[in-house]
Protein backbone atom coordinates (compact mmCIF):
# COMPACT_ATOMS: atom_id res chain seq x y z
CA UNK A 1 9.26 -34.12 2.74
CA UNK A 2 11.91 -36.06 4.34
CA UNK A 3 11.37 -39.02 6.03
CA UNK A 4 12.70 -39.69 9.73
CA UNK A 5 13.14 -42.92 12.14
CA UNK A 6 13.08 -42.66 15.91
CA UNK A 7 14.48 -44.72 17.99
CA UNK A 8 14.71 -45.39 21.85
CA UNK A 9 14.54 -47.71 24.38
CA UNK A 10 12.22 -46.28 26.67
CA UNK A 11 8.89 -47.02 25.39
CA UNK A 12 7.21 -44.39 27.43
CA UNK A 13 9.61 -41.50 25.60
CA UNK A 14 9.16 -42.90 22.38
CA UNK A 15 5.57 -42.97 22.40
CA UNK A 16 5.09 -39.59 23.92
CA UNK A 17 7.42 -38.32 21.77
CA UNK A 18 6.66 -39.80 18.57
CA UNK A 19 2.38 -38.85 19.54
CA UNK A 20 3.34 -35.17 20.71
CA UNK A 21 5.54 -33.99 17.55
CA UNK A 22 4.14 -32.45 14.11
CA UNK A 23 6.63 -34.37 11.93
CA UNK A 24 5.06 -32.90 9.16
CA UNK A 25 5.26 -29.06 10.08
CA UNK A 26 8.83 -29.41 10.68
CA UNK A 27 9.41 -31.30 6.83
CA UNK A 28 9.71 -34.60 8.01
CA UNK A 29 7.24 -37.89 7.40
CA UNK A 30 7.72 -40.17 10.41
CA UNK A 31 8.75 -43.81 9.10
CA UNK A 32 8.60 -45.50 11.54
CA UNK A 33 9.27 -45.68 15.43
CA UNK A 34 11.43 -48.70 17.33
CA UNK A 35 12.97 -49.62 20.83
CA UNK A 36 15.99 -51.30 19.96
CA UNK A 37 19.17 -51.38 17.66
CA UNK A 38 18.10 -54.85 15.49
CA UNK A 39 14.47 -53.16 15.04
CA UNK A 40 16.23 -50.05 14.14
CA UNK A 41 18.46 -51.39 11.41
CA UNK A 42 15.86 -53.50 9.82
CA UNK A 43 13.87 -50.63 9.51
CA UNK A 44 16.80 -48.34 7.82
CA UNK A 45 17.34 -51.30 5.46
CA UNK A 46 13.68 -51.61 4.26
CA UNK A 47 13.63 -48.20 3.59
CA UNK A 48 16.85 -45.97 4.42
CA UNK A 49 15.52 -42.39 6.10
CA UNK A 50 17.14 -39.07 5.74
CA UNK A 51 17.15 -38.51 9.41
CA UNK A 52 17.62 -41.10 12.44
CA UNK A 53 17.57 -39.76 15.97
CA UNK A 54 18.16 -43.06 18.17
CA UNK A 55 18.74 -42.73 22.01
CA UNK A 56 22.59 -44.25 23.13
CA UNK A 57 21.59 -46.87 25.04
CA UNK A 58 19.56 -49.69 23.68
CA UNK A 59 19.21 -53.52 23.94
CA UNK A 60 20.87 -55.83 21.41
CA UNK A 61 22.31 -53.00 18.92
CA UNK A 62 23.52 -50.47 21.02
CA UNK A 63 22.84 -46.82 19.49
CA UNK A 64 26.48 -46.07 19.00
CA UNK A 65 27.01 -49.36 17.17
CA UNK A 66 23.93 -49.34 15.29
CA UNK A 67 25.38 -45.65 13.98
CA UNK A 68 28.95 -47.18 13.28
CA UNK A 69 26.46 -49.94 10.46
CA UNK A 70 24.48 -46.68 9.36
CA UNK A 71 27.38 -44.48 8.65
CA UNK A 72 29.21 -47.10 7.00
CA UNK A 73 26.15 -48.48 4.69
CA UNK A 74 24.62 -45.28 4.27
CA UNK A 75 26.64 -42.24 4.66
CA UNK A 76 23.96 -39.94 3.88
CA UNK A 77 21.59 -40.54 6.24
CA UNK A 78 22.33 -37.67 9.40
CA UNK A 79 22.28 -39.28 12.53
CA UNK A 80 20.84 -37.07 15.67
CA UNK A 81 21.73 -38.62 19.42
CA UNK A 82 19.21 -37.96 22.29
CA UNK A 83 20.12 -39.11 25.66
CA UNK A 84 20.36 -39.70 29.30
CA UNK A 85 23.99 -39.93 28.97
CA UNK A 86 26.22 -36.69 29.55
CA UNK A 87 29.54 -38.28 30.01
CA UNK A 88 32.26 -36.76 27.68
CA UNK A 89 33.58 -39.85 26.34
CA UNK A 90 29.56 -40.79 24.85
CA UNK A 91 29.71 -36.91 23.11
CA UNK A 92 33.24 -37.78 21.87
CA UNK A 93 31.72 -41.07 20.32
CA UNK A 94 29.02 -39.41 18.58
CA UNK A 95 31.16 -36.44 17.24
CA UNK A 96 33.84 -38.94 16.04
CA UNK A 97 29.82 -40.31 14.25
CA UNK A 98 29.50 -37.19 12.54
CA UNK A 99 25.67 -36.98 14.63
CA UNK A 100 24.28 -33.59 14.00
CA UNK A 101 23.65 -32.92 17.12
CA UNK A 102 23.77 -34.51 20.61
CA UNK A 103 21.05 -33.68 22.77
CA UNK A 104 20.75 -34.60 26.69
CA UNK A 105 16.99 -36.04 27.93
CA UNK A 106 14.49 -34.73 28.51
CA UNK A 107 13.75 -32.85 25.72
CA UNK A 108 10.86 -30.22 25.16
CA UNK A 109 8.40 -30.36 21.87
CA UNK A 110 10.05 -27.30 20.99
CA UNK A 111 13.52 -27.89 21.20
CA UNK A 112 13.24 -31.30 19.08
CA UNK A 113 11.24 -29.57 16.48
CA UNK A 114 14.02 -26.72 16.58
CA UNK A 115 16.77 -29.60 16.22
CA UNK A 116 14.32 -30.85 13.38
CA UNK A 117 14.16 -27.54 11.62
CA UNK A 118 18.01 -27.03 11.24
CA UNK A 119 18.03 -30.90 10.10
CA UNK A 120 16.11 -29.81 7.13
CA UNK A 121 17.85 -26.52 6.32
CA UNK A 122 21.05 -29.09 5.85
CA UNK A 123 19.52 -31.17 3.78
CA UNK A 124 17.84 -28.22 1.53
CA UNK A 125 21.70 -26.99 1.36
CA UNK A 126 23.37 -30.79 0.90
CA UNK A 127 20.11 -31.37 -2.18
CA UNK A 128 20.27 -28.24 -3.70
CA UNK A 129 24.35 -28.84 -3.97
CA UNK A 130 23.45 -32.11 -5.47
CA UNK A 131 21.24 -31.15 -8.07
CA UNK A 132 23.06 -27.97 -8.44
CA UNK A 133 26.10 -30.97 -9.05
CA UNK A 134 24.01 -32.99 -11.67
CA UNK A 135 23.49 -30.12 -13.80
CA UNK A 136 27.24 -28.90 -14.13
CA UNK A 137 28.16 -32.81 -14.81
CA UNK A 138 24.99 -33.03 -17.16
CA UNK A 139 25.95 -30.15 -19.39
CA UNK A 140 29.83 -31.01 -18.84
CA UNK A 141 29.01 -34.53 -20.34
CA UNK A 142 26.58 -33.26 -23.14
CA UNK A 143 29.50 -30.57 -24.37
CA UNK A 144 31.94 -33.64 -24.64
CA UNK A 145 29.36 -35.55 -26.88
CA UNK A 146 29.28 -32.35 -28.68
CA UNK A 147 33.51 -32.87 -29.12
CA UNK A 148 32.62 -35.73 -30.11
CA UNK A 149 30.66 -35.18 -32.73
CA UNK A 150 32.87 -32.31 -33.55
CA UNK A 151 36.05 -34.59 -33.93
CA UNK A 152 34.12 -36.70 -36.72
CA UNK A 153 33.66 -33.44 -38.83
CA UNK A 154 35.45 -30.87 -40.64
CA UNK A 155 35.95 -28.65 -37.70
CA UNK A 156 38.38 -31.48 -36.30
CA UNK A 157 41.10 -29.85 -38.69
CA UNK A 158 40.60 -27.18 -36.58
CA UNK A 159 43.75 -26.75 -33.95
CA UNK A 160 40.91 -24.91 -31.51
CA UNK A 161 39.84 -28.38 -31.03
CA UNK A 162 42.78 -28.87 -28.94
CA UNK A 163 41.57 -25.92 -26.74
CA UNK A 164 38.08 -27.26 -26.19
CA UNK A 165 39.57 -30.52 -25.47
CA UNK A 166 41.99 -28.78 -22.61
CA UNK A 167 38.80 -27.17 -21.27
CA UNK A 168 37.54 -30.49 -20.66
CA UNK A 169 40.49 -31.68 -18.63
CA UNK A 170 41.75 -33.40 -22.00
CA UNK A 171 45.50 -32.92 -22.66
CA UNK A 172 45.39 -33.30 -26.40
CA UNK A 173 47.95 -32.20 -28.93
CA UNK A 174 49.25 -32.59 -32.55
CA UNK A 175 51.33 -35.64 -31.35
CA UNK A 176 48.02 -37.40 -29.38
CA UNK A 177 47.40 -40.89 -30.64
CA UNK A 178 43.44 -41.52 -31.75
CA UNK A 179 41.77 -44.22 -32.70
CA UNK A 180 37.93 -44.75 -33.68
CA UNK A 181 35.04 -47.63 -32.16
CA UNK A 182 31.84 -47.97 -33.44
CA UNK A 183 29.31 -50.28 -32.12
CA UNK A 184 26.03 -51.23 -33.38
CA UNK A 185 23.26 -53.28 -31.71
CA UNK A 186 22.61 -57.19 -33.22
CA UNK A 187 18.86 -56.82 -33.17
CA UNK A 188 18.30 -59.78 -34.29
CA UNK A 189 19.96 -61.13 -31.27
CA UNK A 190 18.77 -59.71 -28.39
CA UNK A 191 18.09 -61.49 -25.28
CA UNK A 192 14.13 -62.47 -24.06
CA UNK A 193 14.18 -58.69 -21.50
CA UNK A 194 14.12 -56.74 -25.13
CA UNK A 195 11.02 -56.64 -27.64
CA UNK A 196 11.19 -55.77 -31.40
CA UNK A 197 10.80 -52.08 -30.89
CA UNK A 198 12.91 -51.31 -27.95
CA UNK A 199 15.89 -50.63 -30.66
CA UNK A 200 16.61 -47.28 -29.68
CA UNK A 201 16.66 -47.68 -25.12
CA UNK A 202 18.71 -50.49 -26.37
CA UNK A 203 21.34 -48.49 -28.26
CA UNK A 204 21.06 -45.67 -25.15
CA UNK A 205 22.02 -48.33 -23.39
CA UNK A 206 24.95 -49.37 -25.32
CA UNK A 207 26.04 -45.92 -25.60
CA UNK A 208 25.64 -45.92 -21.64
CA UNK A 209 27.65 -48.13 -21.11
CA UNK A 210 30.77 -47.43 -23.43
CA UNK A 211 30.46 -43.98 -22.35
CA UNK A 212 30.68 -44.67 -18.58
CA UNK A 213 33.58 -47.42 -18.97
CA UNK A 214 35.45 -45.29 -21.26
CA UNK A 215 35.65 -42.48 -19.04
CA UNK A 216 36.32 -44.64 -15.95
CA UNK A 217 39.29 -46.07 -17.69
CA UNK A 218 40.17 -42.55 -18.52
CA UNK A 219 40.30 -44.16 -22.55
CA UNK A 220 38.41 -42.27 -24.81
CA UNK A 221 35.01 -40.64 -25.37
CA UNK A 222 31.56 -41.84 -26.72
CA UNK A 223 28.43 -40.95 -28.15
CA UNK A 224 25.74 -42.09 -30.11
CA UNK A 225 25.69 -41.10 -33.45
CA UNK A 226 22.72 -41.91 -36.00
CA UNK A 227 21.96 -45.96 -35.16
CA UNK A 228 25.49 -46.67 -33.69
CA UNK A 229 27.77 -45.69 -30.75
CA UNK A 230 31.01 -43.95 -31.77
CA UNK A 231 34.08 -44.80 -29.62
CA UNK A 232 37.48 -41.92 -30.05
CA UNK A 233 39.66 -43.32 -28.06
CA UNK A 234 43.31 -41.57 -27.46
CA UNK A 235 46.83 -41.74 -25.89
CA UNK A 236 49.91 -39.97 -25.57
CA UNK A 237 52.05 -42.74 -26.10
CA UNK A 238 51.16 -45.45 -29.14
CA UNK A 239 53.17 -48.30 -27.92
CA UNK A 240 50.47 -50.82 -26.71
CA UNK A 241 47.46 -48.12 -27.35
CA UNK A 242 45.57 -50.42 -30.11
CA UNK A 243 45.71 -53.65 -27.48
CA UNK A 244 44.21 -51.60 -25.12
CA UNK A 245 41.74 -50.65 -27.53
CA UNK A 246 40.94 -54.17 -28.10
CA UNK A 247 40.77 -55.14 -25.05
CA UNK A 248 38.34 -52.63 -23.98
CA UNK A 249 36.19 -53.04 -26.53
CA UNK A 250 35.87 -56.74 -26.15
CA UNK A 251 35.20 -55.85 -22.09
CA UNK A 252 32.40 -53.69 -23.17
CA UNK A 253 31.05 -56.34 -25.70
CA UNK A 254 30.84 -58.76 -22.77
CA UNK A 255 29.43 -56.63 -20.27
CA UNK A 256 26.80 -55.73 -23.09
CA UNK A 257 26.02 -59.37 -23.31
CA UNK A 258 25.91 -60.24 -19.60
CA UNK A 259 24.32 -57.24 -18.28
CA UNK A 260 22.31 -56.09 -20.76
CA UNK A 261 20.95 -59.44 -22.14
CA UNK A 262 21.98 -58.53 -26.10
CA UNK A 263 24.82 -58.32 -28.14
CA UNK A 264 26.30 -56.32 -30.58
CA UNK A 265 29.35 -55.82 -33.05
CA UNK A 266 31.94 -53.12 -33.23
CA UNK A 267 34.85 -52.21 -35.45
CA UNK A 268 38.34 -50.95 -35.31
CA UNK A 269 39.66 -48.19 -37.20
CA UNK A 270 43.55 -47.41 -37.52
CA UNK A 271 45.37 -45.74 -35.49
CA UNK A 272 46.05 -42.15 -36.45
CA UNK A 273 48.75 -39.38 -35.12
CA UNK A 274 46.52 -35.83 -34.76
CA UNK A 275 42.47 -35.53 -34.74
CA UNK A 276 42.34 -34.63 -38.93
CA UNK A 277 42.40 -38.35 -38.92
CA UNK A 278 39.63 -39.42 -37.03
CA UNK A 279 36.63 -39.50 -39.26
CA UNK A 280 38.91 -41.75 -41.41
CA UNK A 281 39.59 -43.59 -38.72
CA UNK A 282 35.68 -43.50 -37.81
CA UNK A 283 34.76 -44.69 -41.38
CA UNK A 284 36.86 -48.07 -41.08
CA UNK A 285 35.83 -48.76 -37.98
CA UNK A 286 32.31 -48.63 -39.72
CA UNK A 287 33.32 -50.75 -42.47
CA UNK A 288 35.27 -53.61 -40.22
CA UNK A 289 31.82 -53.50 -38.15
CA UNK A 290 30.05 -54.60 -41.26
CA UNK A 291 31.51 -57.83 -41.04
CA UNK A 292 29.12 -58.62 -38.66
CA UNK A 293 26.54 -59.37 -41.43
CA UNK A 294 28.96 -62.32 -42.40
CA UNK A 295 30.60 -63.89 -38.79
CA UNK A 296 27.74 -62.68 -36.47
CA UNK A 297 27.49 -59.90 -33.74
CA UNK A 298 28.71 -59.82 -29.80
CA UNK A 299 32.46 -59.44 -31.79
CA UNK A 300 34.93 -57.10 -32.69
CA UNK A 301 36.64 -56.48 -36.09
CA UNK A 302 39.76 -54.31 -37.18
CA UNK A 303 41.18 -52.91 -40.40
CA UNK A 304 43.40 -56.13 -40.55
CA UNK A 305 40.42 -58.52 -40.72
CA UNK A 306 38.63 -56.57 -43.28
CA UNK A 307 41.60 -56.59 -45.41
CA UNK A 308 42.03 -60.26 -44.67
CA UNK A 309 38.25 -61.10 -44.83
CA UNK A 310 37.94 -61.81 -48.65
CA UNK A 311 41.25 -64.22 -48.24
CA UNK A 312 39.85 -65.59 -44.77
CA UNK A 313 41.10 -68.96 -46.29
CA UNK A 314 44.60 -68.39 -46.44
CA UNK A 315 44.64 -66.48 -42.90
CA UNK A 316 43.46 -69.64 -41.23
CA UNK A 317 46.15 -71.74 -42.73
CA UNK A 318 48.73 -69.14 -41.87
CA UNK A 319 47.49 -69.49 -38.23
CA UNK A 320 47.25 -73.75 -38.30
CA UNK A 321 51.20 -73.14 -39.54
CA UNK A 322 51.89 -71.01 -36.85
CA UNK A 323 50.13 -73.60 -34.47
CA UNK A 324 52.18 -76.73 -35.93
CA UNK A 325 55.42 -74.96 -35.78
CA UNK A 326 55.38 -73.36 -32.05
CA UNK A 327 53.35 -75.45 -30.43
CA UNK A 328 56.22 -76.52 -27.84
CA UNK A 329 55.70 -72.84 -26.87
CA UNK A 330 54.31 -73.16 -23.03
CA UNK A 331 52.76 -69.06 -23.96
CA UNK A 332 51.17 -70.53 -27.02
CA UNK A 333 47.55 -69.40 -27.14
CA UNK A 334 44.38 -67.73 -29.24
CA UNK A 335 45.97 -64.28 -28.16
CA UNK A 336 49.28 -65.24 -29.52
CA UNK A 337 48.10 -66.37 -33.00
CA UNK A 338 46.49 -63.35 -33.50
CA UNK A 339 49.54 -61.14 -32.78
CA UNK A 340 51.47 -62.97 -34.50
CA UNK A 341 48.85 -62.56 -37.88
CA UNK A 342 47.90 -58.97 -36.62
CA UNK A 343 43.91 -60.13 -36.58
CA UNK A 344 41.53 -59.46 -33.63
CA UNK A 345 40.88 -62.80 -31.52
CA UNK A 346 36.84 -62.39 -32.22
CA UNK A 347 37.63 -63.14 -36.07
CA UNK A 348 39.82 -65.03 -36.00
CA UNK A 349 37.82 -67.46 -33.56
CA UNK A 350 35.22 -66.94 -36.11
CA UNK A 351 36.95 -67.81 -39.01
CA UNK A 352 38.86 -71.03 -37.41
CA UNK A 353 35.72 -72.15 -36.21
CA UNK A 354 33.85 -71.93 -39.88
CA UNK A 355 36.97 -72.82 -42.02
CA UNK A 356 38.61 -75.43 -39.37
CA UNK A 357 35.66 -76.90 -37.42
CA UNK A 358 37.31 -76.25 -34.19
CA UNK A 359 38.62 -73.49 -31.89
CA UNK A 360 41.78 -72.36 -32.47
CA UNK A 361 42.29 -73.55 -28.53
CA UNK A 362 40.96 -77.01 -29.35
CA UNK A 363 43.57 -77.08 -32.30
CA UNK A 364 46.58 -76.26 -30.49
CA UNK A 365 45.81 -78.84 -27.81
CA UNK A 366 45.09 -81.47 -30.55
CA UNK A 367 48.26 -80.41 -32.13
CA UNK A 368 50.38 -80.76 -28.89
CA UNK A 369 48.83 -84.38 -27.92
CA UNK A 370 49.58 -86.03 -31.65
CA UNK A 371 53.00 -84.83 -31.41
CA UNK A 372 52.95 -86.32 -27.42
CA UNK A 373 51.44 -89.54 -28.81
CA UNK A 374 54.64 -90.10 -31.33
CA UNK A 375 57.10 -89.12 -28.71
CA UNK A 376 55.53 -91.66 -26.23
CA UNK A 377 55.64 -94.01 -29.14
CA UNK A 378 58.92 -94.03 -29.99
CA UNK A 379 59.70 -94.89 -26.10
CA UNK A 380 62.81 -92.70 -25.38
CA UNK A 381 61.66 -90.05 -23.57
CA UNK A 382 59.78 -90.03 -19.84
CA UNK A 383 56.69 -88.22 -19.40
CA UNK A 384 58.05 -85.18 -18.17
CA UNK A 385 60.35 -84.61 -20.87
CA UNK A 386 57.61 -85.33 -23.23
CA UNK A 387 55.57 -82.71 -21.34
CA UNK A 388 58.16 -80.28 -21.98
CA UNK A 389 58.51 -80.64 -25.13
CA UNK A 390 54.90 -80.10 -26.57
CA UNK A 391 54.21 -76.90 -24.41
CA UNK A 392 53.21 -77.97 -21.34
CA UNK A 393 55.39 -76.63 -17.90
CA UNK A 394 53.38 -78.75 -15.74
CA UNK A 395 53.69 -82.56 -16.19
CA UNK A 396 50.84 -83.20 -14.13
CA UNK A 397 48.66 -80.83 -16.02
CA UNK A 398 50.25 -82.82 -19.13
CA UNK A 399 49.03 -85.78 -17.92
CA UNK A 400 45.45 -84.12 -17.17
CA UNK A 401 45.02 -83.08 -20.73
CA UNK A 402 46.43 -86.18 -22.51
CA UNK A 403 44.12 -87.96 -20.47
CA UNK A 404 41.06 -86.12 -20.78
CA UNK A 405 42.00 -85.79 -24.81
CA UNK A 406 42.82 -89.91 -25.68
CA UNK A 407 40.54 -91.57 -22.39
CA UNK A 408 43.81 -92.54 -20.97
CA UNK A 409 47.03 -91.73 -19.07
CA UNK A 410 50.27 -91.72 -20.74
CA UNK A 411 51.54 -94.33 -18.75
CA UNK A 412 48.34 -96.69 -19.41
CA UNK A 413 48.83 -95.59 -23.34
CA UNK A 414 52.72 -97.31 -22.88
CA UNK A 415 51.91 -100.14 -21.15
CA UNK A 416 48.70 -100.76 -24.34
CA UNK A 417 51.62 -100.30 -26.55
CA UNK A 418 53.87 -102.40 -24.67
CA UNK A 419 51.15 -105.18 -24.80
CA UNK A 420 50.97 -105.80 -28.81
């Protein structure tokens, strides 16, 4: 049954009309009747009809304008003009509307349920479409978990893989770049929304997600795959393809955590050349994931922190080095560190923040303000220059910070100095 919302100013049509008609023999359930174009749309906004047949002319909204909103917010809905009007220009307007149909007062019982009748049959088409729709993309998505899955097994030696990828709209090759995700929910974690047994909606959900992002950033594919959520991403081009990687992983980890209410972990694998590499890769994204267990979940690992995990010591002094010696760098930042040491920014913000007591952020700042402190001591150089030199473009955003980080200006820390 679809439902229907009539509309028209004259209250004497509307309720003869809306008394005389049979909604219900002609498929529709009558929502609701109104007289004017504010009435109308609050009605359509409460609950949005299939159908709305609204007269031209009404107070406040006018019917022309109040199908300009629907069309726009709802698209959908069909739209069905009956009027006194028979100008041209009114039948251009509703036309340029996409209306259905645009029918000229008064109208007979039997013409509006005709009208009615071939409303439905376009519907019945437009639904049956859209189901007809949803069950090509359902089995079109299920088949690419089924690649999926495929690429993680022996079959991915297989060069017919690259055929069944093609039939999917997926230009792979020998020379394609891959490289493997795997997520895993942090149950012990999850926000208040999620009870102790909701584990597995919860890892749908995660596998939802990934899924969905991945294929809007045209990135990889996902699935789930025993109690995680497998990630292949690929590329025809490997310059910059493992950032990317990151970075979309992290963006999914965040999401997880903001929209979903838990969080969860994931590892990296290496990148490999050809898909008879990808269950390798697969496996050490599994085993960087682990590290979860030691630095927490809502975070991303690679390879390179689970070879530098058991000498996380000496990693964080590599990065306070790097800090002390390029701090005067104005591009200086978390990201930059962990280029420069090849770690993800999750562990290393992890590790810093166990090993160092601070944020690696924190750090550089305190770094750049000690060295500001001895170069305002030593009295030779203004503000600005001192600004420059410890990383900063702006002097007035110098100022800000060596304010906010010793409880006074520069200029008030001179004249204390000056005063001893």
């Amino acid at each position: 049954m679809y439902k229907l919302i009539f509309a028209d100013d004259e209250k004497l049509v509307l309720n003869k009309i809306c008394q005389m008609m049979d909604w219900e023999s002609s498929g529709f359930s009558l929502l609701g009747c109104c007289s004017n174009g504010y009435e109308l749309m609050d009605m359509v906004e409460k609950e949005p009809p299939d159908l709305v047949i609204l007269d031209i002319n009404m107070p406040f909204i006018t019917g022309l304008e109040a199908a300009r909103q629907i069309r726009h917010s709802y698209p959908r809905i069909r739209l069905v003009f009956l009027t006194g009007y028979t100008e041209f220009e009114y039948a251009k307007q509703a036309v340029e509307l996409n209306a259905l149909k645009y029918i000229v007062k008064p109208v007979t019982a039997q013409e509006l349920r005709g009208v009615l009748l071939e409303v439905r049959a376009a519907l019945d088409e437009e639904n049956g479409h859209i189901r007809k729709m949803a069950a090509l993309e359902y089995f079109y998505q299920q088949n690419r978990k089924v690649l999926v899955r495929d690429l993680l097994s022996d079959s991915a030696r297989s060069g017919t893989i690259y055929d069944r990828a093609r039939a999917y709209g997926l230009d792979w090759n020998a020379g394609t770049f891959f490289q493997a995700a795997v997520f895993s929910v942090d149950r012990m974690n999850s926000g208040a929304a999620w009870a102790a047994g909701d584990g597995k909606t919860m890892l749908y959900a995660l596998g939802n997600v990934t899924a969905e992002l991945a294929q809007e950033a045209g990135l990889g594919l996902a699935c789930t795959r025993g109690d995680t959520v497998v990630l292949i991403g690929y590329s025809a081009d490997e310059n910059g393809f493992s950032l990317r990687m990151q970075e979309f992983v992290e963006s999914v980890l965040h999401i997880v955590a903001g929209q979903l209410q838990f969080t969860a972990a994931a590892g990296l694998g290496n990148v490999c050349r050809g898909c008879a590499q990808i269950a390798s890769s697969c496996s050490e994204a599994a085993q960087a994931m682990e590290l979860r267990t030691r630095e927490g979940g809502n975070q991303l690992f690679t390879m390179q922190d689970l070879h530098v995990s058991a000498g996380g010591h000496a990693a964080v002094w590599d990065a306070v080095n790097y800090i002390e010696s390029n701090y005067a760098d104005p591009n200086l930042s978390t990201d930059a560190v962990c280029e420069h040491l090849h770690l993800s920014p999750s562990y290393l913000r992890a590790l810093f923040k166990r090993q160092v007591g601070s944020t690696v952020i924190a750090y550089i700042t305190k770094a750049r303000m000690e060295r500001a402190r001895t170069l305002l001591e030593d009295g030779k150089l203004k503000n600005s220059q001192i600004a420059e030199k410890v990383g900063y473009a702006s002097p007035h955003y110098f100022s800000y910070c060596f304010r906010h980080y010793f409880g006074m200006s520069p200029n008030e820390m001179r004249e204390k100095r000056a005063a001893l």
